[in-house]
PDB file of N, CA and C in Angstrom:
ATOM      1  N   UNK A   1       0.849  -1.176   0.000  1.00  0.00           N
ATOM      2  CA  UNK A   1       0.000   0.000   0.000  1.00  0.00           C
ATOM      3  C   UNK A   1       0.891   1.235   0.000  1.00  0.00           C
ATOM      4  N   UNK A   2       0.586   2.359  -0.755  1.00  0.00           N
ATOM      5  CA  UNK A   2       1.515   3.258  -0.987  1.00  0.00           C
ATOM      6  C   UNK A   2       0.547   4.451  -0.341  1.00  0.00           C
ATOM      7  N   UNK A   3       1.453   5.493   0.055  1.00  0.00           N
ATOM      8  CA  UNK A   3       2.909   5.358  -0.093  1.00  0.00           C
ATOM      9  C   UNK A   3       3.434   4.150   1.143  1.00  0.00           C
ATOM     10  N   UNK A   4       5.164   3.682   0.940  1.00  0.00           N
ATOM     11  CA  UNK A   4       5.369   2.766   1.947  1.00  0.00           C
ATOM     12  C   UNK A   4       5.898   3.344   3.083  1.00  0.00           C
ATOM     13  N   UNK A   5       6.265   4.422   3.070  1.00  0.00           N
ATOM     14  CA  UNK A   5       7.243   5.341   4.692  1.00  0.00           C
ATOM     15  C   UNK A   5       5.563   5.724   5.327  1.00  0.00           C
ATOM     16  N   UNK A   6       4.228   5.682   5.039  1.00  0.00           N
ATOM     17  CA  UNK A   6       3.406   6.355   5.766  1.00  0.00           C
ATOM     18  C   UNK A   6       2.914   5.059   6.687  1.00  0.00           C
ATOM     19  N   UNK A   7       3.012   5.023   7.637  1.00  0.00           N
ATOM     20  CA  UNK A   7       2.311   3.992   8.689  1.00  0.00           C
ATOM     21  C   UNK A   7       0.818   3.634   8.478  1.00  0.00           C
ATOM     22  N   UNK A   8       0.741   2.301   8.474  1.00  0.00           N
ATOM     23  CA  UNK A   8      -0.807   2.221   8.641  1.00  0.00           C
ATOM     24  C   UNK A   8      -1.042   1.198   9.166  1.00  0.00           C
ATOM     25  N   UNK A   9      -2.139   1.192  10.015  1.00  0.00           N
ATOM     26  CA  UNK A   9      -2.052  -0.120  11.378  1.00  0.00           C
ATOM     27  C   UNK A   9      -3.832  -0.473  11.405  1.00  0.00           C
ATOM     28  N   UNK A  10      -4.419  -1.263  12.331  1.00  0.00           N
ATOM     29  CA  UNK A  10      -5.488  -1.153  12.519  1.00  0.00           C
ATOM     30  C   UNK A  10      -6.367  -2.147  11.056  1.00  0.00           C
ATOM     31  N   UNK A  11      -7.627  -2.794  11.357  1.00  0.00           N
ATOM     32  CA  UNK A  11      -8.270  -3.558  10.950  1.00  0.00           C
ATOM     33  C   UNK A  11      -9.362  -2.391   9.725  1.00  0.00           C
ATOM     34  N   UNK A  12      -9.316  -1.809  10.193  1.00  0.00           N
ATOM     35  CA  UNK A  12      -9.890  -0.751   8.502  1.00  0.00           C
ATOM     36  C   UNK A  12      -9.097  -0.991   7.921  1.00  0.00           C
ATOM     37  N   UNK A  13      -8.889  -1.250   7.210  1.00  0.00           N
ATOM     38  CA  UNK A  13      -7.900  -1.613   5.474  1.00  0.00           C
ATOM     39  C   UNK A  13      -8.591  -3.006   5.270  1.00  0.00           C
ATOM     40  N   UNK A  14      -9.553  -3.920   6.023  1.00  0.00           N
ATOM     41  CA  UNK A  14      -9.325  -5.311   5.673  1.00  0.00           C
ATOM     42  C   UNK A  14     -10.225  -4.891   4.488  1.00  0.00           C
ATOM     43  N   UNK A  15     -10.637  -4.230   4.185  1.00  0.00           N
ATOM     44  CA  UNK A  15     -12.192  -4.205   2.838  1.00  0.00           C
ATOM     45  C   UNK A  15     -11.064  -3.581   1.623  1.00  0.00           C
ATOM     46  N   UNK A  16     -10.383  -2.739   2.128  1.00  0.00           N
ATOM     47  CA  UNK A  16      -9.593  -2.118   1.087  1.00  0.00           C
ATOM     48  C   UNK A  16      -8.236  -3.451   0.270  1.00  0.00           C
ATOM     49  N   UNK A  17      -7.943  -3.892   1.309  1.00  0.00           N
ATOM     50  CA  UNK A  17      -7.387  -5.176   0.666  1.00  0.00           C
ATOM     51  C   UNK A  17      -8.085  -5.779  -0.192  1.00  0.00           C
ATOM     52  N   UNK A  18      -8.906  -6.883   0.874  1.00  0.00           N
ATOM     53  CA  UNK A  18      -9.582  -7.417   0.480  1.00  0.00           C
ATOM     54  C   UNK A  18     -10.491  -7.586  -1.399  1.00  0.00           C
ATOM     55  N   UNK A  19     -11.076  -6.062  -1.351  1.00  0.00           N
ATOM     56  CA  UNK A  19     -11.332  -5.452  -3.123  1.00  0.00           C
ATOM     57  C   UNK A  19     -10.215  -5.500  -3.731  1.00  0.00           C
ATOM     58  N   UNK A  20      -8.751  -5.114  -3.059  1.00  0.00           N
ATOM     59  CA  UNK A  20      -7.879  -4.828  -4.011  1.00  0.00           C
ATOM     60  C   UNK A  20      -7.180  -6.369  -4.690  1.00  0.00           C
ATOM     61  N   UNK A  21      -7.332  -6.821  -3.935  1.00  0.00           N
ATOM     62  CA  UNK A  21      -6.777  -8.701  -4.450  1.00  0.00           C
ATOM     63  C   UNK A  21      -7.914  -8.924  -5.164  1.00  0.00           C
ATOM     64  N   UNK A  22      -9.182  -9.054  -4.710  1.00  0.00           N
ATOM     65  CA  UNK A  22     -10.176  -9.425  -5.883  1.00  0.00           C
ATOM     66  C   UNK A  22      -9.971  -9.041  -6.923  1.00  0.00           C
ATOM     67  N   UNK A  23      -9.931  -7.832  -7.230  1.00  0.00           N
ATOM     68  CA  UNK A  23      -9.703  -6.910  -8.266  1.00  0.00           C
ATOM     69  C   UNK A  23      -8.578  -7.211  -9.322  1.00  0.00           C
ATOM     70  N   UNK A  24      -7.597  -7.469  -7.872  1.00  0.00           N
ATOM     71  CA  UNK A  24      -5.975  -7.550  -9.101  1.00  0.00           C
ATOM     72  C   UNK A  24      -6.136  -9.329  -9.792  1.00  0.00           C
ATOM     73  N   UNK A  25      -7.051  -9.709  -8.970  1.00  0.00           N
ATOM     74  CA  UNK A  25      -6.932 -11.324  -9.549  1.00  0.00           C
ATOM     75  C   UNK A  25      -8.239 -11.430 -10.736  1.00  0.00           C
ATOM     76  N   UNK A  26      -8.759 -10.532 -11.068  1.00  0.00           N
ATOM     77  CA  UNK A  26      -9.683 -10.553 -12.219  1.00  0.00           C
ATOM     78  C   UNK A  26     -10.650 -11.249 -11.490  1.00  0.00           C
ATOM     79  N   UNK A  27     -11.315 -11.353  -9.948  1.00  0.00           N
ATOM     80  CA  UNK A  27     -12.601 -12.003  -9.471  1.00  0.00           C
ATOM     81  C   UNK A  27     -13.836 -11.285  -9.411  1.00  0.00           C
ATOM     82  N   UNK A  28     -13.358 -10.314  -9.453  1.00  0.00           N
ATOM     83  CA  UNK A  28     -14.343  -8.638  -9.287  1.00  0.00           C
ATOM     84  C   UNK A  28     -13.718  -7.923 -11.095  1.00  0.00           C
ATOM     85  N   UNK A  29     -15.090  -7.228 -11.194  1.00  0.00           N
ATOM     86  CA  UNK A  29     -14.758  -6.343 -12.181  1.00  0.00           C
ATOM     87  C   UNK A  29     -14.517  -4.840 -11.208  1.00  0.00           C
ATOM     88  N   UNK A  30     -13.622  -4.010 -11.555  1.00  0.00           N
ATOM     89  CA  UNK A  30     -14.052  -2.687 -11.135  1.00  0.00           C
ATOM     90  C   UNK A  30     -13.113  -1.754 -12.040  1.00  0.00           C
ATOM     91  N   UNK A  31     -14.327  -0.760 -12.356  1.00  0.00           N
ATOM     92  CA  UNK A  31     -13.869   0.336 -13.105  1.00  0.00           C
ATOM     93  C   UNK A  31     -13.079   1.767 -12.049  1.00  0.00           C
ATOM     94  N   UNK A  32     -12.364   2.523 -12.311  1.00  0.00           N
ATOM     95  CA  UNK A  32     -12.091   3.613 -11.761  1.00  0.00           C
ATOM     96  C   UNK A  32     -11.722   3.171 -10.769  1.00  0.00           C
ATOM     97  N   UNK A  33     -11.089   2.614 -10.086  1.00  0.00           N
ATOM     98  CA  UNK A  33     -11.147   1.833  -8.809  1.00  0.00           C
ATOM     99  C   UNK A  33     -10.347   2.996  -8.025  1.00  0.00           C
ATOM    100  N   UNK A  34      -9.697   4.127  -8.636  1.00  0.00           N
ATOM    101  CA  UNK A  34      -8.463   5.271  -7.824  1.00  0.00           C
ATOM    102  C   UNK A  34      -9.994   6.505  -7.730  1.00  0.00           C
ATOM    103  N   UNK A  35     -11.179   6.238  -7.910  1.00  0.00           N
ATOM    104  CA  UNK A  35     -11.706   7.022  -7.644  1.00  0.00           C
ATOM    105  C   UNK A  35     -12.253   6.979  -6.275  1.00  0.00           C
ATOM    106  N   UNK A  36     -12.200   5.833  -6.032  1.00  0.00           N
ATOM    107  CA  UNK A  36     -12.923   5.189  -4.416  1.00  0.00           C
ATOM    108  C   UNK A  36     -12.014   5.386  -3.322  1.00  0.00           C
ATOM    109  N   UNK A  37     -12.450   5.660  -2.160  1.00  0.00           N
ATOM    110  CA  UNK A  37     -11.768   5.579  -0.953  1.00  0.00           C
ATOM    111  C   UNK A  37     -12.459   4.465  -0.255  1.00  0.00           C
ATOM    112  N   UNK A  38     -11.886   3.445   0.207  1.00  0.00           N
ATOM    113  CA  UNK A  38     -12.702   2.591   0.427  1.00  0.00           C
ATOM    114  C   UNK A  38     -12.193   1.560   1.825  1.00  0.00           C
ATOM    115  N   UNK A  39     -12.661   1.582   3.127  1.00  0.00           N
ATOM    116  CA  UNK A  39     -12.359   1.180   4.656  1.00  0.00           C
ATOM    117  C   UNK A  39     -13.618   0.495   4.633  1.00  0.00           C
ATOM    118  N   UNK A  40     -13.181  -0.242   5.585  1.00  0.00           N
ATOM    119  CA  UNK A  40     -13.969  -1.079   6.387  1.00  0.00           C
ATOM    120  C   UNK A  40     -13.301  -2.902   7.060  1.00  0.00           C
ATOM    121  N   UNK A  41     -13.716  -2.906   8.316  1.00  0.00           N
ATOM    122  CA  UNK A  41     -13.279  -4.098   8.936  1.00  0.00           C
ATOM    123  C   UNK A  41     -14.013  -5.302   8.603  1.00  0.00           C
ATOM    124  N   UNK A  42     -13.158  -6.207   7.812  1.00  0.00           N
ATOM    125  CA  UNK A  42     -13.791  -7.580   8.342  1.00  0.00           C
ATOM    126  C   UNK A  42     -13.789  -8.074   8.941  1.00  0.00           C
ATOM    127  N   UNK A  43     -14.944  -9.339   9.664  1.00  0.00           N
ATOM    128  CA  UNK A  43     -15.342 -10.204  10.934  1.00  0.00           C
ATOM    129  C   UNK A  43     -14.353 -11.405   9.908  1.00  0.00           C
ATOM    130  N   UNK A  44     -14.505 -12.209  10.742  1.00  0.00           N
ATOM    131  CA  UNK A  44     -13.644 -13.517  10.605  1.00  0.00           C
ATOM    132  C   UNK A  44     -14.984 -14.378   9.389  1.00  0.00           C
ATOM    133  N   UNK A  45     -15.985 -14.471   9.700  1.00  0.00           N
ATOM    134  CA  UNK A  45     -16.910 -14.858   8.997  1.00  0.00           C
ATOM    135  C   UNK A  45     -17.493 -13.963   7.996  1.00  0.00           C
ATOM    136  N   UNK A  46     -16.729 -12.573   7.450  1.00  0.00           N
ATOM    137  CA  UNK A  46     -16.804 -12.148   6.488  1.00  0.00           C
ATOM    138  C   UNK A  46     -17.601 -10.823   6.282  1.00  0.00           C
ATOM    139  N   UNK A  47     -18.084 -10.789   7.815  1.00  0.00           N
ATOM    140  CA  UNK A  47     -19.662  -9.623   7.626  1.00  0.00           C
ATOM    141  C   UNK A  47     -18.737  -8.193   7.700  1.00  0.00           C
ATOM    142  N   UNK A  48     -18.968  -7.101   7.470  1.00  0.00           N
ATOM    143  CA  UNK A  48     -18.340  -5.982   7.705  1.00  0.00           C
ATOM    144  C   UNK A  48     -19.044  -5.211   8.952  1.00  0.00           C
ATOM    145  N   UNK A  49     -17.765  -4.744   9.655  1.00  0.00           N
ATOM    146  CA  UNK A  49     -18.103  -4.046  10.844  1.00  0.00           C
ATOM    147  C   UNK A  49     -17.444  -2.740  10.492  1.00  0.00           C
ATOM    148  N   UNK A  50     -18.547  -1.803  11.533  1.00  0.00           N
ATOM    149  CA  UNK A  50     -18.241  -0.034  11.396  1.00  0.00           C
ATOM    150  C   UNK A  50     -16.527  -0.044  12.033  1.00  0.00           C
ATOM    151  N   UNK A  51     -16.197   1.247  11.569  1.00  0.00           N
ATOM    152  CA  UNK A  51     -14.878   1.715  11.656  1.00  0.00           C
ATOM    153  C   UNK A  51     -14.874   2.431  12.582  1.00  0.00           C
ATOM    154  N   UNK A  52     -13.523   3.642  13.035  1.00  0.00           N
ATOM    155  CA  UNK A  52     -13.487   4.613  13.921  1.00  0.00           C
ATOM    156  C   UNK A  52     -13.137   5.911  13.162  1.00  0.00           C
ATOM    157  N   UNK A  53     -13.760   6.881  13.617  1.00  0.00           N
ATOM    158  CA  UNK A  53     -13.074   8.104  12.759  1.00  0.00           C
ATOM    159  C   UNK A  53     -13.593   8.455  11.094  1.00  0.00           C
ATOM    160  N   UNK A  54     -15.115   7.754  10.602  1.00  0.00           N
ATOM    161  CA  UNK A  54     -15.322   7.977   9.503  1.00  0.00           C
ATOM    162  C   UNK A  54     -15.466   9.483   9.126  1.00  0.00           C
ATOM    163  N   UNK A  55     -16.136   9.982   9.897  1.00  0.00           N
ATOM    164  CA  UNK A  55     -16.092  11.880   9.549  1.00  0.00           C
ATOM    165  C   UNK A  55     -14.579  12.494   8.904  1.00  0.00           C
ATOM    166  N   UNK A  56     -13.918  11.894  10.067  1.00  0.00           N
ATOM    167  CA  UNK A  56     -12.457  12.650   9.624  1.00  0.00           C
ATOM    168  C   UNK A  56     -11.722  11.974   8.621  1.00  0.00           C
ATOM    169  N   UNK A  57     -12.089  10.306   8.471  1.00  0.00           N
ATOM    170  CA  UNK A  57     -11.459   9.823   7.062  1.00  0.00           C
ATOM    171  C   UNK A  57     -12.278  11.042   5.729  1.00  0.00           C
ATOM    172  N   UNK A  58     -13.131  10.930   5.563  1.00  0.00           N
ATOM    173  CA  UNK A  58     -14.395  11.373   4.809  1.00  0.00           C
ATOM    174  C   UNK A  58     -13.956  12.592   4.459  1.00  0.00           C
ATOM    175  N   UNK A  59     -13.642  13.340   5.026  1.00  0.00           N
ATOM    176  CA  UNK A  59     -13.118  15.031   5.243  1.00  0.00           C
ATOM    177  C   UNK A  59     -11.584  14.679   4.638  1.00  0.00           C
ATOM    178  N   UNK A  60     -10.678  13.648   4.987  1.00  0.00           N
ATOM    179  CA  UNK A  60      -9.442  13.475   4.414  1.00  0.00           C
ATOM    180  C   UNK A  60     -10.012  13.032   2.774  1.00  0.00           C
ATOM    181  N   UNK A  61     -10.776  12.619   2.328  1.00  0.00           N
ATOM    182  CA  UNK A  61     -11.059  11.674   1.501  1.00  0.00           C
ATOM    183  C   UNK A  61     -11.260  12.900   0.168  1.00  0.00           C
ATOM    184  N   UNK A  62     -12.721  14.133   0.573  1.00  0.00           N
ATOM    185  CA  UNK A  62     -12.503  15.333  -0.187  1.00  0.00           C
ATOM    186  C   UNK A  62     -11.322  15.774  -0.580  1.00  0.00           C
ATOM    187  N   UNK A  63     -10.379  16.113   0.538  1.00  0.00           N
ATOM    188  CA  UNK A  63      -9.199  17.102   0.301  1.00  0.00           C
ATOM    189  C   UNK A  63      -8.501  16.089  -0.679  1.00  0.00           C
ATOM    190  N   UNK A  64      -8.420  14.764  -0.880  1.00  0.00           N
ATOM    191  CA  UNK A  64      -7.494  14.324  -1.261  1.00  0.00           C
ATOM    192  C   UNK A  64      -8.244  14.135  -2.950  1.00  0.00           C
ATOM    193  N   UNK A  65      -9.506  14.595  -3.344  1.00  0.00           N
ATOM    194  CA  UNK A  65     -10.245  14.597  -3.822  1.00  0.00           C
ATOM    195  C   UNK A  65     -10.698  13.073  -4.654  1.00  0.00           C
ATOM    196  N   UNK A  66     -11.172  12.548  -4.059  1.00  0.00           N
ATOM    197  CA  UNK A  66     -11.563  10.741  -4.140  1.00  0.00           C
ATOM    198  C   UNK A  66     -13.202  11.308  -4.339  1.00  0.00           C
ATOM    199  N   UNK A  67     -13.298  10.635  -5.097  1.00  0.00           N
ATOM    200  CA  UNK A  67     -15.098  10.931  -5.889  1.00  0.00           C
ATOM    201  C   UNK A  67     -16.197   9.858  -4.795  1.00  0.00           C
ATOM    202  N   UNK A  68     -15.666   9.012  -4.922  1.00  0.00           N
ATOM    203  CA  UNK A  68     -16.891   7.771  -3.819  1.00  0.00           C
ATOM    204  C   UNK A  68     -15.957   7.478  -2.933  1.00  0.00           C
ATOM    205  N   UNK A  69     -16.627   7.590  -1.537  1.00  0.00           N
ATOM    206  CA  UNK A  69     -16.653   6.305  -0.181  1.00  0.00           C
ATOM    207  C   UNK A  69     -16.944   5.484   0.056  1.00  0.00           C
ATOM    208  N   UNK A  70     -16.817   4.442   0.006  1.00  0.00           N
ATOM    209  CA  UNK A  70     -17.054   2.764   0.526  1.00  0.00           C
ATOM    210  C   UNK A  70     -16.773   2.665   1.654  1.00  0.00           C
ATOM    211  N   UNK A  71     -17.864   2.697   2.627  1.00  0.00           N
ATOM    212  CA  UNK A  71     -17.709   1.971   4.283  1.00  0.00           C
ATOM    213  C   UNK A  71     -18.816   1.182   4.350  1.00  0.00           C
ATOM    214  N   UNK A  72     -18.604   0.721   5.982  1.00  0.00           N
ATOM    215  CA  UNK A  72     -19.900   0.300   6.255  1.00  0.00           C
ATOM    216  C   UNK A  72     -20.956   0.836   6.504  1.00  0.00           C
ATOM    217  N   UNK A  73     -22.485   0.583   6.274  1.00  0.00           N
ATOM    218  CA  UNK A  73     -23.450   0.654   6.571  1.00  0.00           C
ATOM    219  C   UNK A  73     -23.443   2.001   8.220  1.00  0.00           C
ATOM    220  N   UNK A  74     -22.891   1.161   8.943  1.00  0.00           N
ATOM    221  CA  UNK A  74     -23.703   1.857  10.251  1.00  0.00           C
ATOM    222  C   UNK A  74     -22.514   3.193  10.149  1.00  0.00           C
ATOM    223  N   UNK A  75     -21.364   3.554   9.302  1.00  0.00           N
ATOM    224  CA  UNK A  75     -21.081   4.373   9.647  1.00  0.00           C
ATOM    225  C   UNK A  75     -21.620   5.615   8.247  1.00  0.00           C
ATOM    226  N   UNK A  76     -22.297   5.148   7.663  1.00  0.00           N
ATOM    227  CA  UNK A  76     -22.642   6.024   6.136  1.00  0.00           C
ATOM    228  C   UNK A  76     -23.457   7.508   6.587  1.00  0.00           C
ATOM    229  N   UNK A  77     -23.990   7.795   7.762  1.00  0.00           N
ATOM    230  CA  UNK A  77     -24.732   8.482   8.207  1.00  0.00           C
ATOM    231  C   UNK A  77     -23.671   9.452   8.674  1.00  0.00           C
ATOM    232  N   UNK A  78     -22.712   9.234   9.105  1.00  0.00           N
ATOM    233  CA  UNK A  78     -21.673   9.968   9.776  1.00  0.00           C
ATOM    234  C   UNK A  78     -21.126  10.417   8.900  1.00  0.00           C
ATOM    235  N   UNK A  79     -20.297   9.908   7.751  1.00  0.00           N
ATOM    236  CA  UNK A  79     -19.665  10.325   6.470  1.00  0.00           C
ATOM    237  C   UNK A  79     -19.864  11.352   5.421  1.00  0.00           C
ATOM    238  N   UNK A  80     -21.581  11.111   5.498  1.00  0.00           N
ATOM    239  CA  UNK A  80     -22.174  11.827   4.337  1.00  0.00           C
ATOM    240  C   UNK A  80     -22.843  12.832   4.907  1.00  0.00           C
ATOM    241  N   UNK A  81     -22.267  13.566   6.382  1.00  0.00           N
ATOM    242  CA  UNK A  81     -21.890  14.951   6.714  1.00  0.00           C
ATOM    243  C   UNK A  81     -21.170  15.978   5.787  1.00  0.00           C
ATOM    244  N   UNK A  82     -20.600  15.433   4.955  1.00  0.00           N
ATOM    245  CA  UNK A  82     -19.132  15.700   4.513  1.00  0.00           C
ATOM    246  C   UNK A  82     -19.731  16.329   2.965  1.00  0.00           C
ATOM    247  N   UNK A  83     -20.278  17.095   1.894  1.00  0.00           N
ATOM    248  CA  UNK A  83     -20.456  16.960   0.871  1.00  0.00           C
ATOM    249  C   UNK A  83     -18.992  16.883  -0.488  1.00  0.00           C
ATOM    250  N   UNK A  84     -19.641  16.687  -1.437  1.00  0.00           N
ATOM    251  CA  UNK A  84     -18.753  16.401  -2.527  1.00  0.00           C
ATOM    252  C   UNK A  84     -17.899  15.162  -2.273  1.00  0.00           C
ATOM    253  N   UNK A  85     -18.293  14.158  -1.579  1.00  0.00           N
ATOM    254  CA  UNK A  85     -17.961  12.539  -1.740  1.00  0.00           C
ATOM    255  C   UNK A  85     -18.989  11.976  -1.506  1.00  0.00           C
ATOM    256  N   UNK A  86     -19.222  10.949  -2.886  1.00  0.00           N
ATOM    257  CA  UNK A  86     -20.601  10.137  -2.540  1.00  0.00           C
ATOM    258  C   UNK A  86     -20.194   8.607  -1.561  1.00  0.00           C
ATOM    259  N   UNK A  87     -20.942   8.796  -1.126  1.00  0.00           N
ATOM    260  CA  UNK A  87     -20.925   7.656   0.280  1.00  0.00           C
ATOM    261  C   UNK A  87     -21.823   6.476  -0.387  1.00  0.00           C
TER     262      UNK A  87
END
């Protein structure tokens, strides 16, 4: 995940992986895929759980200007505080 000197820790990235191997292995189609910002934790059995800090990802996500958000469900209400990223 780039860049590689920036730290990144914590179980949000498992969805962002997760799409990105589908993706690179031709299992998923996805178009534009550098347009998405896209977090969220997976459960061991696969279900997605809410994150921490979606407002302020969301707000990083504009400035960095990323067109769509991909999270979970229970945090989409919090996110789409934020205009000019579709959630």
């Amino acid at each position: 995940m780039a860049p590689a000197d920036m730290r990144k820790e914590g179980s949000a990235y498992d969805l962002t992986l997760a799409i990105g191997i589908l993706a690179a292995s031709e299992q998923i189609k996805v178009d534009n895929l550098d347009d998405y910002l896209i977090m969220g934790e997976l459960s061991l059995d696969g279900t997605l759980q809410p994150i921490k800090g979606a407002l302020p990802i969301a707000i990083k996500a504009k400035d960095e200007r990323f067109k769509k958000f991909i999270l979970p469900n229970e945090n989409a209400k919090e996110a789409a505080i934020v205009e000019g990223v579709e959630i």
